[in-house]
Structure formats: C-alpha cells, structure tokens
C-alpha atoms as a PDB file:
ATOM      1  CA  UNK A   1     -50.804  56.461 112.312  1.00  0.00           C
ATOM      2  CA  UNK A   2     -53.851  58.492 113.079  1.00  0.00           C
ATOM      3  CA  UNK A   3     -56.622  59.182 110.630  1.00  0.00           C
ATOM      4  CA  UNK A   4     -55.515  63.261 110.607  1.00  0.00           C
ATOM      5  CA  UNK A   5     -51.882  62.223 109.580  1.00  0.00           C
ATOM      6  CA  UNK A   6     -53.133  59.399 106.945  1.00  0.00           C
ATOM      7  CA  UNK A   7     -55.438  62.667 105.304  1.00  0.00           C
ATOM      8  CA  UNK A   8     -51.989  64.564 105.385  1.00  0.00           C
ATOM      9  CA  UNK A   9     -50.892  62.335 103.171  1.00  0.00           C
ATOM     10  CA  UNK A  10     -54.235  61.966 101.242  1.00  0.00           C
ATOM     11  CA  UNK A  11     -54.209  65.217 100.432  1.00  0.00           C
ATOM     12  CA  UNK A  12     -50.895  66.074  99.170  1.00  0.00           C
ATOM     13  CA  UNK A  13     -50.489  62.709  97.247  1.00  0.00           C
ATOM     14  CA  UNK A  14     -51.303  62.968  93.265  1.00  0.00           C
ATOM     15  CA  UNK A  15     -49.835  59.770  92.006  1.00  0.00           C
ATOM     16  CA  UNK A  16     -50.332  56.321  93.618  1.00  0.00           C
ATOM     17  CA  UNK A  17     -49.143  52.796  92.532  1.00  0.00           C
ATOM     18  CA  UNK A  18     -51.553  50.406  92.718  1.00  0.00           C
ATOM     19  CA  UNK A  19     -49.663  46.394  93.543  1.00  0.00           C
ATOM     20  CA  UNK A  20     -51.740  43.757  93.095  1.00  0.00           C
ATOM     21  CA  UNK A  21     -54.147  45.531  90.869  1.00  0.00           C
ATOM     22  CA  UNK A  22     -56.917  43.132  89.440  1.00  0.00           C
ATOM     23  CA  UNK A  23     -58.008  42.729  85.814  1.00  0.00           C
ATOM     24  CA  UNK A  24     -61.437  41.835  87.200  1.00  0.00           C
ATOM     25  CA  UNK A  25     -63.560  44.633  87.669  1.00  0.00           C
ATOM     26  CA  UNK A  26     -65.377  43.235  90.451  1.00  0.00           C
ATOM     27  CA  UNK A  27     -62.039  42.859  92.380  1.00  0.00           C
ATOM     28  CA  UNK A  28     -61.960  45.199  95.798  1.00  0.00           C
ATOM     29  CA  UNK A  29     -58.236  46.434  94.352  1.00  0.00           C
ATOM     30  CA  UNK A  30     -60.699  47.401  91.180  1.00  0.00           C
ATOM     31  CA  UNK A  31     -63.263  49.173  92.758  1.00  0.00           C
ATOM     32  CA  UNK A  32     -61.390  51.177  95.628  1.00  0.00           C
ATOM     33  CA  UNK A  33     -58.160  51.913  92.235  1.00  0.00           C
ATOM     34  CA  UNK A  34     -61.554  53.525  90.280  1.00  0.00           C
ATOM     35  CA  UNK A  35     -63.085  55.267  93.193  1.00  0.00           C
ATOM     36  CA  UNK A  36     -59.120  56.787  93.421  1.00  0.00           C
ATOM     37  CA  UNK A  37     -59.276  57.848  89.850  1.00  0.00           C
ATOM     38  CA  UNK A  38     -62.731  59.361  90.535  1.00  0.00           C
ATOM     39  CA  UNK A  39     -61.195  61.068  93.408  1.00  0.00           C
ATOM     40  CA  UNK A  40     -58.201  62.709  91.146  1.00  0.00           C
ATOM     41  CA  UNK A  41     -55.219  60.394  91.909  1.00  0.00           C
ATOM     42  CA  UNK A  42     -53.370  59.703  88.598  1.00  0.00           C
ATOM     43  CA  UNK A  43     -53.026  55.459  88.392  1.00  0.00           C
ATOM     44  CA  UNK A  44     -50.703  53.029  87.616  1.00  0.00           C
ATOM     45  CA  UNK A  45     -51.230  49.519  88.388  1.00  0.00           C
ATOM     46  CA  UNK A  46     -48.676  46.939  89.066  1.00  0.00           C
ATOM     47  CA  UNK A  47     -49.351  43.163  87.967  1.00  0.00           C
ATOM     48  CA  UNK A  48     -47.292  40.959  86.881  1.00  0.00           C
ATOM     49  CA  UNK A  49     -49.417  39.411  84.301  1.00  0.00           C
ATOM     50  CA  UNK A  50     -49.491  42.898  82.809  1.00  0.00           C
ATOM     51  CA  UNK A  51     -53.654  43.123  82.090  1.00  0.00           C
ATOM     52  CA  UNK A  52     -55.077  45.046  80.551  1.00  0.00           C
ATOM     53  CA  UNK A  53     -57.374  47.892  81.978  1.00  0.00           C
ATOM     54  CA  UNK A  54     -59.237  50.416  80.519  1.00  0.00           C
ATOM     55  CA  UNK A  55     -57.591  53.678  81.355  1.00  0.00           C
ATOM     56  CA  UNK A  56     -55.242  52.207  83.405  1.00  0.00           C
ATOM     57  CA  UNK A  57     -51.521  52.241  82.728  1.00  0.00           C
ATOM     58  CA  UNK A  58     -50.265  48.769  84.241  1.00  0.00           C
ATOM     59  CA  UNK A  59     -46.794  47.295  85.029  1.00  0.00           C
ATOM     60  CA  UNK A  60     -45.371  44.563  85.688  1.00  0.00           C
ATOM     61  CA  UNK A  61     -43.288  46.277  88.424  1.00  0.00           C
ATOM     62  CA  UNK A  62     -42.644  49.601  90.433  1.00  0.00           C
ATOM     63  CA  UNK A  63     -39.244  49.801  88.734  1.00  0.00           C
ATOM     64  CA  UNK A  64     -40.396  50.374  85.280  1.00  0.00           C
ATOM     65  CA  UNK A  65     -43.461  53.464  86.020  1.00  0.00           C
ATOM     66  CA  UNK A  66     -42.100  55.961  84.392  1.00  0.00           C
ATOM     67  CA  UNK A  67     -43.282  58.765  86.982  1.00  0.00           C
ATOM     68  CA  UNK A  68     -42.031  59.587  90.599  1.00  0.00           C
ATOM     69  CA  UNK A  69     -44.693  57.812  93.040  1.00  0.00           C
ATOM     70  CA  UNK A  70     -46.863  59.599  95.921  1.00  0.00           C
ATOM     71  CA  UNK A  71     -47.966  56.132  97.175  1.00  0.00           C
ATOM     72  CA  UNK A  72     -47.661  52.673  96.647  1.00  0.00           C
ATOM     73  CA  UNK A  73     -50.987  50.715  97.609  1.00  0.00           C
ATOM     74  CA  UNK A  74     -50.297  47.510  98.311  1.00  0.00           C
ATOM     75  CA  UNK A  75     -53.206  44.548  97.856  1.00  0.00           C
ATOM     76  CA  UNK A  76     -50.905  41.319  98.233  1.00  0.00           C
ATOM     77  CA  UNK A  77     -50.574  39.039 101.247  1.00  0.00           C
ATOM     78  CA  UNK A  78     -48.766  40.143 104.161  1.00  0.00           C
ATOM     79  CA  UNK A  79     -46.619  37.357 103.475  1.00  0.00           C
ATOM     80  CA  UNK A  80     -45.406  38.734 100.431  1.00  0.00           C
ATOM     81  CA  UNK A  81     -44.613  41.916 101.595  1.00  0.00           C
ATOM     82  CA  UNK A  82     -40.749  40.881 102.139  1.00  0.00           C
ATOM     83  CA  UNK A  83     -40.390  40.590  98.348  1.00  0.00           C
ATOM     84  CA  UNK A  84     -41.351  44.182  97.356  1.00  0.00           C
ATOM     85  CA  UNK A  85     -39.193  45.784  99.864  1.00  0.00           C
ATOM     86  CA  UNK A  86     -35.931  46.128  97.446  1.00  0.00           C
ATOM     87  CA  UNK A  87     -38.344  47.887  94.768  1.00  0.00           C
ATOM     88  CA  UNK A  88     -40.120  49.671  97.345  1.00  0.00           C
ATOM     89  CA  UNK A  89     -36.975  51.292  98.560  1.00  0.00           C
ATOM     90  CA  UNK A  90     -35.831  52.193  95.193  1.00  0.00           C
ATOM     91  CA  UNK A  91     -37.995  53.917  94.171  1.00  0.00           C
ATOM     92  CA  UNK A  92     -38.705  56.133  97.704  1.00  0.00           C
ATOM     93  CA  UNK A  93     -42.420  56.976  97.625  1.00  0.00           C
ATOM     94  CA  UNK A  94     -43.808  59.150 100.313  1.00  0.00           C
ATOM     95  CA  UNK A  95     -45.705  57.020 101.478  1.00  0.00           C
ATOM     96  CA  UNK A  96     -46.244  52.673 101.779  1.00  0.00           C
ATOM     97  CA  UNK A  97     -49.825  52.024 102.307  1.00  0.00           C
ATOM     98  CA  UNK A  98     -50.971  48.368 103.496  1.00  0.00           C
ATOM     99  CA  UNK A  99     -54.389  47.729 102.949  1.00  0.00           C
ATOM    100  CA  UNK A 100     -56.841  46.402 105.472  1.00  0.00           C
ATOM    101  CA  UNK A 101     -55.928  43.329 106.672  1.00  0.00           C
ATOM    102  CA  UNK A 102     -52.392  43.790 105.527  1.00  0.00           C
ATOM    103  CA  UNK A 103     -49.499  44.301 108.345  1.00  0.00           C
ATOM    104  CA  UNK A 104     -45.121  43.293 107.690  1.00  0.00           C
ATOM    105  CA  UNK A 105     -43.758  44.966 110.449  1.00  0.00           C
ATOM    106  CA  UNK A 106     -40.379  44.190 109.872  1.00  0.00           C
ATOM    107  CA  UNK A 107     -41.201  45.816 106.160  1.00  0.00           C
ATOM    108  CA  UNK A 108     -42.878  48.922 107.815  1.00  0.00           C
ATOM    109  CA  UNK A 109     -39.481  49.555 109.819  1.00  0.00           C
ATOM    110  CA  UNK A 110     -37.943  49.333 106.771  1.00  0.00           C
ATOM    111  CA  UNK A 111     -40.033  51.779 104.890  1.00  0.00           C
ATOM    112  CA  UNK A 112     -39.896  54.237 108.430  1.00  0.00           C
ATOM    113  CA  UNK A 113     -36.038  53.909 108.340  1.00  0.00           C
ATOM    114  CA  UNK A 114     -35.852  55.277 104.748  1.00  0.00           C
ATOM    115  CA  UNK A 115     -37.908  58.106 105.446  1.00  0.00           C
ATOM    116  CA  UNK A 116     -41.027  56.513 104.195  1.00  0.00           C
ATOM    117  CA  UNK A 117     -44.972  57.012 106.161  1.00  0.00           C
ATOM    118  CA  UNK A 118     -46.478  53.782 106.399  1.00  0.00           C
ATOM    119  CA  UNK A 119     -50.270  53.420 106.639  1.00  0.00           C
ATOM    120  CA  UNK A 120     -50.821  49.452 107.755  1.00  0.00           C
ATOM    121  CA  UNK A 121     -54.072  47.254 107.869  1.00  0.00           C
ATOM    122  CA  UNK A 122     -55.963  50.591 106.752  1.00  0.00           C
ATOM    123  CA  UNK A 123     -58.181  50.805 103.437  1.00  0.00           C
ATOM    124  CA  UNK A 124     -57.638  54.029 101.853  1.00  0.00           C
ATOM    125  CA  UNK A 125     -60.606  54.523 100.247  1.00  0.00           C
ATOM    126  CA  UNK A 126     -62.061  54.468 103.483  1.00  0.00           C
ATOM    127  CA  UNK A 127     -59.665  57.136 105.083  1.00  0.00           C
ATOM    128  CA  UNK A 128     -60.147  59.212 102.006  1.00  0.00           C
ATOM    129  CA  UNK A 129     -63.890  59.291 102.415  1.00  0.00           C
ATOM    130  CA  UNK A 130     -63.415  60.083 106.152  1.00  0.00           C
ATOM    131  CA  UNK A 131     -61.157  63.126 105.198  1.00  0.00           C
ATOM    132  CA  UNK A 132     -61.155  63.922 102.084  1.00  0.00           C
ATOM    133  CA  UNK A 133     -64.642  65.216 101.768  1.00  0.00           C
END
C-alpha cells in the first residue's frame, strides 16, 4: 500500500482499536496509542489482562467495544495474527493495520477478501506524521 493510500485512510479514520495495548507507559504500543489520542483518534485498547489506563477505555477483546471501529492496530506477533482473524472479521473495520515488523499474509488476504485495507509491517504513527501534517 503506498504512503498516499495509507493517509487516505489516516485521514478519514476517527476511531482505532488498539491490540496489544501496554499498561506500561514506556511501551512503543503506549507512546505511538498517546501520540494517536494527541492526534484526535478516539481509543480503545484491547488487552486481555484488562489494565488499567488513564483515559483509556480497554478491553479484553474487539467483540465487546461498544463503538463501530475505523482501525484495528495491531502490536502482537505475527505469529499470532491467525487467532484474531475470526474477531477481526466480525467486527469489519475499514481498515487492519500491522505494525512495523508485523506481516500474516495469509491474514491480510483474509482481511482484503472481506473488503478490508490492510497496512502491513508499517508504524502508523510514522505514516501519520508523514501525511497528516
């Protein structure tokens, strides 16, 4: 996907679902989830442990956020992938963004078979600050 298409999506995203959120501040799915608040994006993390986070509203899955989702941002191992495809493709987001370092391609043909964008091995803080500003 090129960087034009990925600030398509950027910009006419509002809500994003953060998987694999961290309850440690320090964490990189921390820092980029606050830069995305600072940006505008309305947050909801998803962690199975269920920690909590200051202004955050966290989940322990994508089934149970309440609101329609823009993008889920996914910060798990690409071998874990496989495992949120069933809630992935229940709950249709625009868009399935892997972050750097993160590629399922079997997954992503998945997600582009149910009409989904997919953004792989990409960190989308750092598209957003290419395009976004």
């Amino acid at each position: 996907m090129t960087i034009d298409e990925q600030c398509e999506i950027l910009k006419k995203s509002k809500v994003i679902a953060v998987v694999g959120l961290s309850r440690f501040p320090y964490n990189t799915s921390r820092q980029i989830t606050e830069y995305l608040i600072r940006a505008g994006y309305k947050i909801f993390g998803v962690n199975p442990a269920r920690p909590e986070i200051p202004g955050i509203e966290v989940y322990t899955s994508l089934l149970q956020i309440p609101e329609k989702i823009d993008i889920v941002d996914v910060f798990r191992k690409s071998e874990d992938i496989p495992g949120l495809v069933p809630d992935i493709l229940t709950i249709k987001p625009h868009c399935v963004w892997l972050q750097l370092g993160i590629r399922n391609e079997t997954a992503a043909r998945a997600f582009s078979e149910a009409g989904m964008e997919v953004v792989q091995d990409t960190c989308i803080k750092i598209s957003h600050s290419f395009c976004c500003y």
